[in-house]
PDB file of N, CA and C in Angstrom:
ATOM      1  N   UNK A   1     126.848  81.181 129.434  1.00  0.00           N
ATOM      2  CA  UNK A   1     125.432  81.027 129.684  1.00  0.00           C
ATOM      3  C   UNK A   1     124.886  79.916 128.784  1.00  0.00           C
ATOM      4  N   UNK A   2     124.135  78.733 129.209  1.00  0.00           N
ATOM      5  CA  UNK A   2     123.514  77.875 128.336  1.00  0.00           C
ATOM      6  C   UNK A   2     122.221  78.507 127.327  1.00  0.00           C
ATOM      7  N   UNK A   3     122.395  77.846 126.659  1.00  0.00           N
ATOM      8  CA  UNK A   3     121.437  78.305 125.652  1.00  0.00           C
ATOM      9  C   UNK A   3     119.881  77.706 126.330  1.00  0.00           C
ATOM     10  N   UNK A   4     118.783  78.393 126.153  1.00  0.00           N
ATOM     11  CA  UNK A   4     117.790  78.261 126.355  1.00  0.00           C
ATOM     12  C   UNK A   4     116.787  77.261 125.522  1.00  0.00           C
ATOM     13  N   UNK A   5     115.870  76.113 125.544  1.00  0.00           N
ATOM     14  CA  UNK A   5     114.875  75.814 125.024  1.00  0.00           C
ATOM     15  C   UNK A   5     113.497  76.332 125.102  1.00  0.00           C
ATOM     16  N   UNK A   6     113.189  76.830 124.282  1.00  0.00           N
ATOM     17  CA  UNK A   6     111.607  77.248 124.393  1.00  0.00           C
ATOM     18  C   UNK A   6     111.073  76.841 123.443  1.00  0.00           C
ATOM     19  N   UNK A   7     109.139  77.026 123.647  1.00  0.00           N
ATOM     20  CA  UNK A   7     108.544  76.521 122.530  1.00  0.00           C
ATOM     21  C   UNK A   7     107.672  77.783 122.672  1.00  0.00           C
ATOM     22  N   UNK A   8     107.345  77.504 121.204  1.00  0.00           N
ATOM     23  CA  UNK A   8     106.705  78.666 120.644  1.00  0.00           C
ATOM     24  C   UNK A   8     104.989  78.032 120.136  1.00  0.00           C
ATOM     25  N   UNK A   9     104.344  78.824 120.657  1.00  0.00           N
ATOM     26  CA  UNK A   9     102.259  78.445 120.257  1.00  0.00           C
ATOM     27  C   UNK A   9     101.796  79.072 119.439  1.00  0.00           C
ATOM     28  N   UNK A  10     101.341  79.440 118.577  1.00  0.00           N
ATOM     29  CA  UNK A  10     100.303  79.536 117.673  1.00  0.00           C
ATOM     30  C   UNK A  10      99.090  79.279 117.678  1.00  0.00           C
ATOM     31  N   UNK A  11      98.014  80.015 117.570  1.00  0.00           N
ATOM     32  CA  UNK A  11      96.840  79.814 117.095  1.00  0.00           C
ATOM     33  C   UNK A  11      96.443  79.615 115.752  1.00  0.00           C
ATOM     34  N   UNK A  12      95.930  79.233 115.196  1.00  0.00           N
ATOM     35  CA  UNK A  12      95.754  79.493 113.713  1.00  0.00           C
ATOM     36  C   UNK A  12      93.968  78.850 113.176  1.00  0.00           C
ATOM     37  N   UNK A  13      93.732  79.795 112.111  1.00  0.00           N
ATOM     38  CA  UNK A  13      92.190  79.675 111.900  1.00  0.00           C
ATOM     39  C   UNK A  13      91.457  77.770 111.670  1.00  0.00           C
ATOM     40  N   UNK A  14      92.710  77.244 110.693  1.00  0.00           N
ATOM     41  CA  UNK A  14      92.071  75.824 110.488  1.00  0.00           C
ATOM     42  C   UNK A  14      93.224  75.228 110.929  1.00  0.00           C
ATOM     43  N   UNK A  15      93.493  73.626 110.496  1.00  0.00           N
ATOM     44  CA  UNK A  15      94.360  72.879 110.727  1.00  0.00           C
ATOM     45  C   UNK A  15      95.938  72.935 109.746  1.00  0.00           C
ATOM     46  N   UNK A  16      94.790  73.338 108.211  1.00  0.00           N
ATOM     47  CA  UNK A  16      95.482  73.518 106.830  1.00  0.00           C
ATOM     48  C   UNK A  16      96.671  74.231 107.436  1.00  0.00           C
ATOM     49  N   UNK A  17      96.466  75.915 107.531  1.00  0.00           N
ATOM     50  CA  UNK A  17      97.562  76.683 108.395  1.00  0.00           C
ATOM     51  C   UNK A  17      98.689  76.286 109.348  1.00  0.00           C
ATOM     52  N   UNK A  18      98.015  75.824 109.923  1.00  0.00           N
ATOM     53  CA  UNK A  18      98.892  75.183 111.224  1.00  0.00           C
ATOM     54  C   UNK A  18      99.867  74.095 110.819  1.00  0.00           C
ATOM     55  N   UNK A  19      99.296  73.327 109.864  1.00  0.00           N
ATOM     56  CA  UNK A  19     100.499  72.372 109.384  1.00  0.00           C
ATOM     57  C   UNK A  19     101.578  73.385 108.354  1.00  0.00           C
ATOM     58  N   UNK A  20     100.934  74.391 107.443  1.00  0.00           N
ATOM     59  CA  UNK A  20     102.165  74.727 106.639  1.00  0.00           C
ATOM     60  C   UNK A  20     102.743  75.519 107.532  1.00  0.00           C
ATOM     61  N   UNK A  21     102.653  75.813 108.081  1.00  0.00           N
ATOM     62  CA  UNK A  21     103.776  77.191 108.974  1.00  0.00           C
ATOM     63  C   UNK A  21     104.392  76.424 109.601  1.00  0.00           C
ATOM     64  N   UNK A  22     104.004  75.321 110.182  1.00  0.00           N
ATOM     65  CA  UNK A  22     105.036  74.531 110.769  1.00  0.00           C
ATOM     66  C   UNK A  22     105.696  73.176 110.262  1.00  0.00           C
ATOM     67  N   UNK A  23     105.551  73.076 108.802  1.00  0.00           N
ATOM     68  CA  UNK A  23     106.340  72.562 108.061  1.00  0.00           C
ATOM     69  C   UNK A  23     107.561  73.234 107.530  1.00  0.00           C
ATOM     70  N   UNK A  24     107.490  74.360 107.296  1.00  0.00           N
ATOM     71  CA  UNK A  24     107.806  75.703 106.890  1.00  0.00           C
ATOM     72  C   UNK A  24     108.868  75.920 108.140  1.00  0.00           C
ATOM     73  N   UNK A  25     108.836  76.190 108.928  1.00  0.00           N
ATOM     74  CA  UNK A  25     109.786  75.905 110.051  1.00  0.00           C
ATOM     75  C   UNK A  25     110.343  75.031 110.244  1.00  0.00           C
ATOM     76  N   UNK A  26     110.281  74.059 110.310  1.00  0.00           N
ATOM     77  CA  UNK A  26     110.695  72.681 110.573  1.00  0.00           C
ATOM     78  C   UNK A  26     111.706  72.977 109.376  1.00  0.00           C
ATOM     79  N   UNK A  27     111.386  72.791 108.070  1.00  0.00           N
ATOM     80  CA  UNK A  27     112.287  73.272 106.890  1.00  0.00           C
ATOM     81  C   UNK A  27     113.090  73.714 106.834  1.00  0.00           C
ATOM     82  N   UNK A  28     113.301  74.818 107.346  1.00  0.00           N
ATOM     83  CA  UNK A  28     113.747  76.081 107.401  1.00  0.00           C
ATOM     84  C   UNK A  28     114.642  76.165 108.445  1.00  0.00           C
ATOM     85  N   UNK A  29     114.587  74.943 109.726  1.00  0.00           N
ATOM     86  CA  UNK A  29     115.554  74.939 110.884  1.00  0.00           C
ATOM     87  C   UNK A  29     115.608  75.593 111.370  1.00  0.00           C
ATOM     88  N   UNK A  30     114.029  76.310 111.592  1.00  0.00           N
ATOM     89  CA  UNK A  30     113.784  77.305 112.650  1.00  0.00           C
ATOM     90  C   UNK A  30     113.062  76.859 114.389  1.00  0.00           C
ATOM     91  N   UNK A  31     112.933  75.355 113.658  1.00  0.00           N
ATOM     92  CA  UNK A  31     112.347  74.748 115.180  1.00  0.00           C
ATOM     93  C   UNK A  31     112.391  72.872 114.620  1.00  0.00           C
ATOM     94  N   UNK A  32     112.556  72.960 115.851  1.00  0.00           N
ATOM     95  CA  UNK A  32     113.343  71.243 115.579  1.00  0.00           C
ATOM     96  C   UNK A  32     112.150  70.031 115.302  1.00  0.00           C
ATOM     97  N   UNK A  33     110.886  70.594 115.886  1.00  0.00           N
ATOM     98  CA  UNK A  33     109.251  70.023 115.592  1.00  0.00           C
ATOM     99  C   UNK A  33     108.194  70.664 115.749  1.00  0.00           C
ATOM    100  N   UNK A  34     107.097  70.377 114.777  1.00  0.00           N
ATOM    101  CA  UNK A  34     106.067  71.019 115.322  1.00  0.00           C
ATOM    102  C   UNK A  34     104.662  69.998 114.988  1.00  0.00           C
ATOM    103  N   UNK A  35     103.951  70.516 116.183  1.00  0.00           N
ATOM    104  CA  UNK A  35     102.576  69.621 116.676  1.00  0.00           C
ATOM    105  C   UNK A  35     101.357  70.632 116.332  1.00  0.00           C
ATOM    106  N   UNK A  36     100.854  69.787 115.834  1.00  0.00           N
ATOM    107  CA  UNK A  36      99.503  70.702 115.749  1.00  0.00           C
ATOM    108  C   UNK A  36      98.089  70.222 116.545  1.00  0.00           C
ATOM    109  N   UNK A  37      97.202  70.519 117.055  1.00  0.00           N
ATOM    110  CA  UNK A  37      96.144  69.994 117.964  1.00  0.00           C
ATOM    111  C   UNK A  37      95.366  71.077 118.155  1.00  0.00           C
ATOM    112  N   UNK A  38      93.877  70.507 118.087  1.00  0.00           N
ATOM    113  CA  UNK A  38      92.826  70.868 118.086  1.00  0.00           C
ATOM    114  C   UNK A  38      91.642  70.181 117.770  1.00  0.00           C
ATOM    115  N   UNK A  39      90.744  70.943 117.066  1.00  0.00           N
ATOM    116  CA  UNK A  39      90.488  72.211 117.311  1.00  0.00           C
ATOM    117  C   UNK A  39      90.298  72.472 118.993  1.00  0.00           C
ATOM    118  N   UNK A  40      90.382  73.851 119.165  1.00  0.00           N
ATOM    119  CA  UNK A  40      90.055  74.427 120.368  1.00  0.00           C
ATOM    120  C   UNK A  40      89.255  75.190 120.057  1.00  0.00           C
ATOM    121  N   UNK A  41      88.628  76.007 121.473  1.00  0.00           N
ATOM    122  CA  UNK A  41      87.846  76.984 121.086  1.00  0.00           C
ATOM    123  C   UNK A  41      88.099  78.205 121.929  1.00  0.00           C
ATOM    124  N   UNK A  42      88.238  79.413 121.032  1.00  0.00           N
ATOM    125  CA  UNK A  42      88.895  80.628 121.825  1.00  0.00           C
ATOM    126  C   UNK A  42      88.163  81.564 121.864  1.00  0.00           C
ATOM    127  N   UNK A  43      87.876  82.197 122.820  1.00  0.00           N
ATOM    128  CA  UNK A  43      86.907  83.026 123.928  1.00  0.00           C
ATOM    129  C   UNK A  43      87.550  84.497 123.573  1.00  0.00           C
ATOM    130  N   UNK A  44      87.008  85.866 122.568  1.00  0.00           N
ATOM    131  CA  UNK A  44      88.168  86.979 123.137  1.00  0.00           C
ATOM    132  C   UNK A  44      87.322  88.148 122.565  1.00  0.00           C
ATOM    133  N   UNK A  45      87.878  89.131 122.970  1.00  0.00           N
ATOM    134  CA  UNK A  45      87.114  90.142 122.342  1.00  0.00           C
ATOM    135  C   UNK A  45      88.000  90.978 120.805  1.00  0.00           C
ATOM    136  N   UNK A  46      87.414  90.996 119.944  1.00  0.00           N
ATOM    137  CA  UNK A  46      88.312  91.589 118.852  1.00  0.00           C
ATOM    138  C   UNK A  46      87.530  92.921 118.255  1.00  0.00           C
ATOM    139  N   UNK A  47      87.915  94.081 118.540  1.00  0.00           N
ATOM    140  CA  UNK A  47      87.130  95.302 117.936  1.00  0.00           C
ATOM    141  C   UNK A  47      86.282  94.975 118.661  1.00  0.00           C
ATOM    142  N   UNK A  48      86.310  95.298 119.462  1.00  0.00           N
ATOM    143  CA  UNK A  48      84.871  96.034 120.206  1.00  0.00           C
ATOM    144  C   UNK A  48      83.970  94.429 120.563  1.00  0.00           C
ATOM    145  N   UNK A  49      84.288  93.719 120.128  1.00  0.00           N
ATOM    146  CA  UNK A  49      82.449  92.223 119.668  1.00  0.00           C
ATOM    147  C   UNK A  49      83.673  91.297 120.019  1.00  0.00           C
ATOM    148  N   UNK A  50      82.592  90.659 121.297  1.00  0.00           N
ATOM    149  CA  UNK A  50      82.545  89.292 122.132  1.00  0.00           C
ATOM    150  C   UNK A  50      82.841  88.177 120.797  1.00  0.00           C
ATOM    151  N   UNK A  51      83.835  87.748 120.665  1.00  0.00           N
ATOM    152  CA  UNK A  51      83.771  86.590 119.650  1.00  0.00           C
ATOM    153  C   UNK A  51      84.468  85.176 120.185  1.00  0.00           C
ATOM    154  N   UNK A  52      83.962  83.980 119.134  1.00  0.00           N
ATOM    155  CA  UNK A  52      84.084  82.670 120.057  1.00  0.00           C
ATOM    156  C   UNK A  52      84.315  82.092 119.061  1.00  0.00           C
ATOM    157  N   UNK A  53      85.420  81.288 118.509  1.00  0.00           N
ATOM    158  CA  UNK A  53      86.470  80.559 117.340  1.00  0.00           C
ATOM    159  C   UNK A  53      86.885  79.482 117.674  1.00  0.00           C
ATOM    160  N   UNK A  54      86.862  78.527 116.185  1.00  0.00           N
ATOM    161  CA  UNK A  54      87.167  77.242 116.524  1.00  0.00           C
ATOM    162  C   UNK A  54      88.698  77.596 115.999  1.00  0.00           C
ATOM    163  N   UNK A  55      89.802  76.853 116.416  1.00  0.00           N
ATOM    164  CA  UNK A  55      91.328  76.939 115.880  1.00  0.00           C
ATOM    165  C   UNK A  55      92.034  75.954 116.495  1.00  0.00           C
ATOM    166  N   UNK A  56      93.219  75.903 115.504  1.00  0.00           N
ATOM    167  CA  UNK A  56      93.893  75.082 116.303  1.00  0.00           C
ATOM    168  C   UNK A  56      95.297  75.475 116.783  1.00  0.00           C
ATOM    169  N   UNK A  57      95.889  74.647 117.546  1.00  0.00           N
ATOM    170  CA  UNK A  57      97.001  74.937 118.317  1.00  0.00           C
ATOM    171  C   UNK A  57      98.404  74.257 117.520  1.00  0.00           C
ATOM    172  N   UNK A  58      99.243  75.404 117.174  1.00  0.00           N
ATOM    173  CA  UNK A  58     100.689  74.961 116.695  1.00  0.00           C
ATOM    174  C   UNK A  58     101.097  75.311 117.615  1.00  0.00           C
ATOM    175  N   UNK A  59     102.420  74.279 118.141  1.00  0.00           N
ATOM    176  CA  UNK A  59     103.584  74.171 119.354  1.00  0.00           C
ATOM    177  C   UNK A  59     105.112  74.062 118.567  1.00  0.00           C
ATOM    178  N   UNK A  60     105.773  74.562 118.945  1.00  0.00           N
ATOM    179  CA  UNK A  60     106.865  74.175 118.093  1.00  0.00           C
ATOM    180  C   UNK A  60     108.622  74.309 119.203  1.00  0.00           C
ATOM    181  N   UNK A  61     109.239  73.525 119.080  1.00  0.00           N
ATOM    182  CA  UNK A  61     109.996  73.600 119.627  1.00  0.00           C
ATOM    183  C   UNK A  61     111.532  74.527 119.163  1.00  0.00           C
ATOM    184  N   UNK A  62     111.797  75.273 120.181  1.00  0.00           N
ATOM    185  CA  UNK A  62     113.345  75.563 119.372  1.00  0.00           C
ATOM    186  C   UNK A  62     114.539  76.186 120.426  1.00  0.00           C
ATOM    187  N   UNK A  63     115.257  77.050 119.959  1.00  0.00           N
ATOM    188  CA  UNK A  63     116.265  77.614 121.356  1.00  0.00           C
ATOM    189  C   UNK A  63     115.636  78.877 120.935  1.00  0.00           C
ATOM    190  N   UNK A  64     115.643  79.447 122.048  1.00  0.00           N
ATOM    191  CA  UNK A  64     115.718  81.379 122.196  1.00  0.00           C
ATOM    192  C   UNK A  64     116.096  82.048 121.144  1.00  0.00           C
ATOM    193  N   UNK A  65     117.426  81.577 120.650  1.00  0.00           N
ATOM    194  CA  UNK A  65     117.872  82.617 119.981  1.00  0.00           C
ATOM    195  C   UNK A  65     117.525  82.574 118.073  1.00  0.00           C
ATOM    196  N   UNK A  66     116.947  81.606 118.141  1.00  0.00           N
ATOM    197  CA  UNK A  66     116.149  81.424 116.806  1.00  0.00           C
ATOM    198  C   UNK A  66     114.394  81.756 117.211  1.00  0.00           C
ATOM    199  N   UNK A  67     113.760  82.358 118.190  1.00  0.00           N
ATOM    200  CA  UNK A  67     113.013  82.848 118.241  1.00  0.00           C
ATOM    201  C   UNK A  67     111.913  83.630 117.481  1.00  0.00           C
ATOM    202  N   UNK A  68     112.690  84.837 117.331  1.00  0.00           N
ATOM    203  CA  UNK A  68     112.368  85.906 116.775  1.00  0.00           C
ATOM    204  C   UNK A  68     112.584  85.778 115.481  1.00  0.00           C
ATOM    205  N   UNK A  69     113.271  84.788 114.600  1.00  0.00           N
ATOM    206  CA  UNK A  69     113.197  84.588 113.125  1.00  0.00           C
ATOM    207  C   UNK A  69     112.195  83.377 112.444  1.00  0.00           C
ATOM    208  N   UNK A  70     111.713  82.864 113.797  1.00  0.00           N
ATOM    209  CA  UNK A  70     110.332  81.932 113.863  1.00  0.00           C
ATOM    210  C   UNK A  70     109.607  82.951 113.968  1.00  0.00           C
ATOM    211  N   UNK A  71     109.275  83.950 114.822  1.00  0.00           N
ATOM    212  CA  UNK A  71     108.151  84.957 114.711  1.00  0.00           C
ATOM    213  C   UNK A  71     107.853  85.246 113.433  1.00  0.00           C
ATOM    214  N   UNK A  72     109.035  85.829 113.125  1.00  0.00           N
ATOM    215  CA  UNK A  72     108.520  86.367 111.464  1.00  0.00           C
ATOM    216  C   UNK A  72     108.556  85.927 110.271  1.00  0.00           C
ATOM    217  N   UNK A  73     108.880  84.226 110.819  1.00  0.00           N
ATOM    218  CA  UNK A  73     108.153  83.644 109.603  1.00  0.00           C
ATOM    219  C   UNK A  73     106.939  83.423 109.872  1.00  0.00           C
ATOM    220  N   UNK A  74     106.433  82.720 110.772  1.00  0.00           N
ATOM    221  CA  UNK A  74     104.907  83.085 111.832  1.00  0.00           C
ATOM    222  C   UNK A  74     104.176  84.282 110.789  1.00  0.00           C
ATOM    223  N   UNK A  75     104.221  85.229 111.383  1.00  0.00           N
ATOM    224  CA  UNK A  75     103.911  86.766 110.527  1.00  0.00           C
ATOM    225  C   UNK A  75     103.783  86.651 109.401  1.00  0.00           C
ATOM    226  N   UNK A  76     104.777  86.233 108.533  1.00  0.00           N
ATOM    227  CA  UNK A  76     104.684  86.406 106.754  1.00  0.00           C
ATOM    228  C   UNK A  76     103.630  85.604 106.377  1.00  0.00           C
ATOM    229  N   UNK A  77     103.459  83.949 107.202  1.00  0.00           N
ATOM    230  CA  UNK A  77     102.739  83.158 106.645  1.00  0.00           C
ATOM    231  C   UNK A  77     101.132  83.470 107.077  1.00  0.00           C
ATOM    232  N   UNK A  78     101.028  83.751 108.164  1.00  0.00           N
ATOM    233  CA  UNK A  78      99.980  84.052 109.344  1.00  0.00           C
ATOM    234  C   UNK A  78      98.956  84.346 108.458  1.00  0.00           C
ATOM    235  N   UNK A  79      97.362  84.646 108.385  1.00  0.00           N
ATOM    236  CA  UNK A  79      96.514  85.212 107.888  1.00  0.00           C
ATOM    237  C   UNK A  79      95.937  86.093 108.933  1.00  0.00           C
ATOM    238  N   UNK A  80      96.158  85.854 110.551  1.00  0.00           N
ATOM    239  CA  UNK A  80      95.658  87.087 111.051  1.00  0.00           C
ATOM    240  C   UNK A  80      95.843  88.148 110.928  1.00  0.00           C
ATOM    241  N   UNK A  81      95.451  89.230 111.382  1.00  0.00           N
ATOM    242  CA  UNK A  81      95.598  90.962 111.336  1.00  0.00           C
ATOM    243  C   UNK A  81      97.295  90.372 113.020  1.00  0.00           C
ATOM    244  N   UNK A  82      96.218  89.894 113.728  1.00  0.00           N
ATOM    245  CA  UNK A  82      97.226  89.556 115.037  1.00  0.00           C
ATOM    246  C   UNK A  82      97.282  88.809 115.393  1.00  0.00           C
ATOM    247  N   UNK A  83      98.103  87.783 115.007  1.00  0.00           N
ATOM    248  CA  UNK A  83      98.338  86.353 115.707  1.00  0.00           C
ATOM    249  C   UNK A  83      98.753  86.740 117.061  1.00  0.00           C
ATOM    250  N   UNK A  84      98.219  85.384 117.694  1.00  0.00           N
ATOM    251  CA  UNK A  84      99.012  84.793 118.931  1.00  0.00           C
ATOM    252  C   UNK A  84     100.391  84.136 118.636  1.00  0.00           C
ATOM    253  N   UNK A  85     101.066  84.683 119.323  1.00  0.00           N
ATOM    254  CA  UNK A  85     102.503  84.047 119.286  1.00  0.00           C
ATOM    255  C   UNK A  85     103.543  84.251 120.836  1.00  0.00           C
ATOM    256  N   UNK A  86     103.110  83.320 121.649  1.00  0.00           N
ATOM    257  CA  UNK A  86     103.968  83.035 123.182  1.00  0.00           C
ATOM    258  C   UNK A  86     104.691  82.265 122.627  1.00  0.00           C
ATOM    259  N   UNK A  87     106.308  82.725 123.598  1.00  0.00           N
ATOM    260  CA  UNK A  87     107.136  82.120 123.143  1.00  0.00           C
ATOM    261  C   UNK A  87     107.470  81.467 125.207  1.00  0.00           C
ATOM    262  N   UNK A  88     107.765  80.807 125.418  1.00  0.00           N
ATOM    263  CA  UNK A  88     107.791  79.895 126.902  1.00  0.00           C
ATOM    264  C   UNK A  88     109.225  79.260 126.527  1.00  0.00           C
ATOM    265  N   UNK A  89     109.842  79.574 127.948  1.00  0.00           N
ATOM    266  CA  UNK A  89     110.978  78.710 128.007  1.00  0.00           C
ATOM    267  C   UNK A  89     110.866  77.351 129.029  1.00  0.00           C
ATOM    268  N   UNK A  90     111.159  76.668 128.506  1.00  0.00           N
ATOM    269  CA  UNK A  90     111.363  75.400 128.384  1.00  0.00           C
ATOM    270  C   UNK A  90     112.250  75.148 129.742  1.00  0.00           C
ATOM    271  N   UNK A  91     111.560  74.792 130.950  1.00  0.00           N
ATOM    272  CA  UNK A  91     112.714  74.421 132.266  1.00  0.00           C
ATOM    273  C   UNK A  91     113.864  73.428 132.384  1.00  0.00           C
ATOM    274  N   UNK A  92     112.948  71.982 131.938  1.00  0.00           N
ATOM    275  CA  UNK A  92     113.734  70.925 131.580  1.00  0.00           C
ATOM    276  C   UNK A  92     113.537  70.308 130.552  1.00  0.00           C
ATOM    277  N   UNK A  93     114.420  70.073 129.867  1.00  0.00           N
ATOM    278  CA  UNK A  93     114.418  68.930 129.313  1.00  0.00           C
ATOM    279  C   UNK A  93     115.111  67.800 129.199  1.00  0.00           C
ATOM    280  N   UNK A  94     115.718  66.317 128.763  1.00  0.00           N
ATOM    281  CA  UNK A  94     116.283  65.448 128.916  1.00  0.00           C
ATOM    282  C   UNK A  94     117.104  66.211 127.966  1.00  0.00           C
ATOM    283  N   UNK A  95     118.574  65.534 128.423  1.00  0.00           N
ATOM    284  CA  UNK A  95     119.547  65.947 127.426  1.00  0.00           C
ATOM    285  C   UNK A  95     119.655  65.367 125.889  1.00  0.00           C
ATOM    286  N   UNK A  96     119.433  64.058 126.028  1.00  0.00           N
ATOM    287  CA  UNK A  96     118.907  63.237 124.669  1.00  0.00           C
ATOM    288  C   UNK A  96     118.028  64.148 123.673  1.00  0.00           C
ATOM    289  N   UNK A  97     116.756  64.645 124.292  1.00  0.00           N
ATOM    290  CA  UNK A  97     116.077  65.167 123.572  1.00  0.00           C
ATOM    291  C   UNK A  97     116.810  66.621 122.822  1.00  0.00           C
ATOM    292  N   UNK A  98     117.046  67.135 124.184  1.00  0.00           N
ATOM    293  CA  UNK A  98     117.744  68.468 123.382  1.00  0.00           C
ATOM    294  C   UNK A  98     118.874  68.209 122.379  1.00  0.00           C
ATOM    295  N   UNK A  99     119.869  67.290 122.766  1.00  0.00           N
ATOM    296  CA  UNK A  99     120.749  67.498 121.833  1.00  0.00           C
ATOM    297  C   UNK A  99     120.293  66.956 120.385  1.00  0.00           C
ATOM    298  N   UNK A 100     119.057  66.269 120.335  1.00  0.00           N
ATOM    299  CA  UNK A 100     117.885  66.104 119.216  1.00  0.00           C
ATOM    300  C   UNK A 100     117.748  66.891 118.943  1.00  0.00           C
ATOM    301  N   UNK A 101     117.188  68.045 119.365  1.00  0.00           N
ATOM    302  CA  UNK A 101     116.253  69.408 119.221  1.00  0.00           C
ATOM    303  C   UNK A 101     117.807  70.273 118.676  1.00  0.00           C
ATOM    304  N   UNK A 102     118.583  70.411 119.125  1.00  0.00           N
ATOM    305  CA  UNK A 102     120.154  71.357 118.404  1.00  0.00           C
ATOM    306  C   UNK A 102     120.600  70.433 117.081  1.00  0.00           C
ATOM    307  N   UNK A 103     120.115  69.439 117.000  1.00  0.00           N
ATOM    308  CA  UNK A 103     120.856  69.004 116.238  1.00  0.00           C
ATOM    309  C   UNK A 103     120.330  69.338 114.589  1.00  0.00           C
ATOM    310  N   UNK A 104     118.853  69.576 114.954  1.00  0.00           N
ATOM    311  CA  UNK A 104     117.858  69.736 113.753  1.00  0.00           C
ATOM    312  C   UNK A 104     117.877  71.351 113.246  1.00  0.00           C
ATOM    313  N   UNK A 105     118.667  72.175 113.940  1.00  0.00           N
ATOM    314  CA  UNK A 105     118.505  73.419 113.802  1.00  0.00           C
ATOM    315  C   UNK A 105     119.711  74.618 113.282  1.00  0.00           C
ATOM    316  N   UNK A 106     119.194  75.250 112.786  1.00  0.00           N
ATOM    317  CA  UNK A 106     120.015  76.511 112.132  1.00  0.00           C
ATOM    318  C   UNK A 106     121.560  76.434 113.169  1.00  0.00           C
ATOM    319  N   UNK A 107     122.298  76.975 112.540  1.00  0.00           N
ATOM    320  CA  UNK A 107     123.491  77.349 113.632  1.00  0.00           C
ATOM    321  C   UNK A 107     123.436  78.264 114.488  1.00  0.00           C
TER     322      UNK A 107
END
């Protein structure tokens, strides 16, 4: 079975955040890059009260099976009670790129 590419999103309160967690990964060879962009603005209800937040968006690239050890670095660093964290697999990509993207990463 080929190994999977996915990228993993984040929300996070400022920009500050969003760059260390995904420096921190990147580091760590838990994801081969990460982008940060924003601000956005997110629409949701938390406890009970209509709330409306500026944040920004971390993307980060990696395979499947380093996933879930990006989550919980995600988690440790995170300041939410509950981050957002979708993880999306990745349909295509150029092979150039990927074998970029494996090459930067954990075994």
């Amino acid at each position: 079975m080929a190994e999977r590419a996915v990228e993993v999103v984040v929300t996070t309160p400022d920009e500050d955040t969003a760059l260390r967690i995904g420096r921190e990964a990147v580091k760590a060879g838990l994801c081969a890059c990460s982008q940060v962009s924003g601000p956005v603005t997110s629409v949701f209800v938390w406890k009970g009260e209509l709330r409306e937040e500026r944040e920004w968006r971390l993307t980060m690239k990696t395979m499947q099976r380093l996933a879930d050890r990006l989550e919980v670095l995600i988690l440790e660093m995170h300041p939410y009670e509950v981050p957002e964290v979708i993880v999306r697999e990745l349909a295509a990509l150029s092979k150039d790129y990927l074998d970029w993207m494996k090459a930067g990463l954990l075994p």
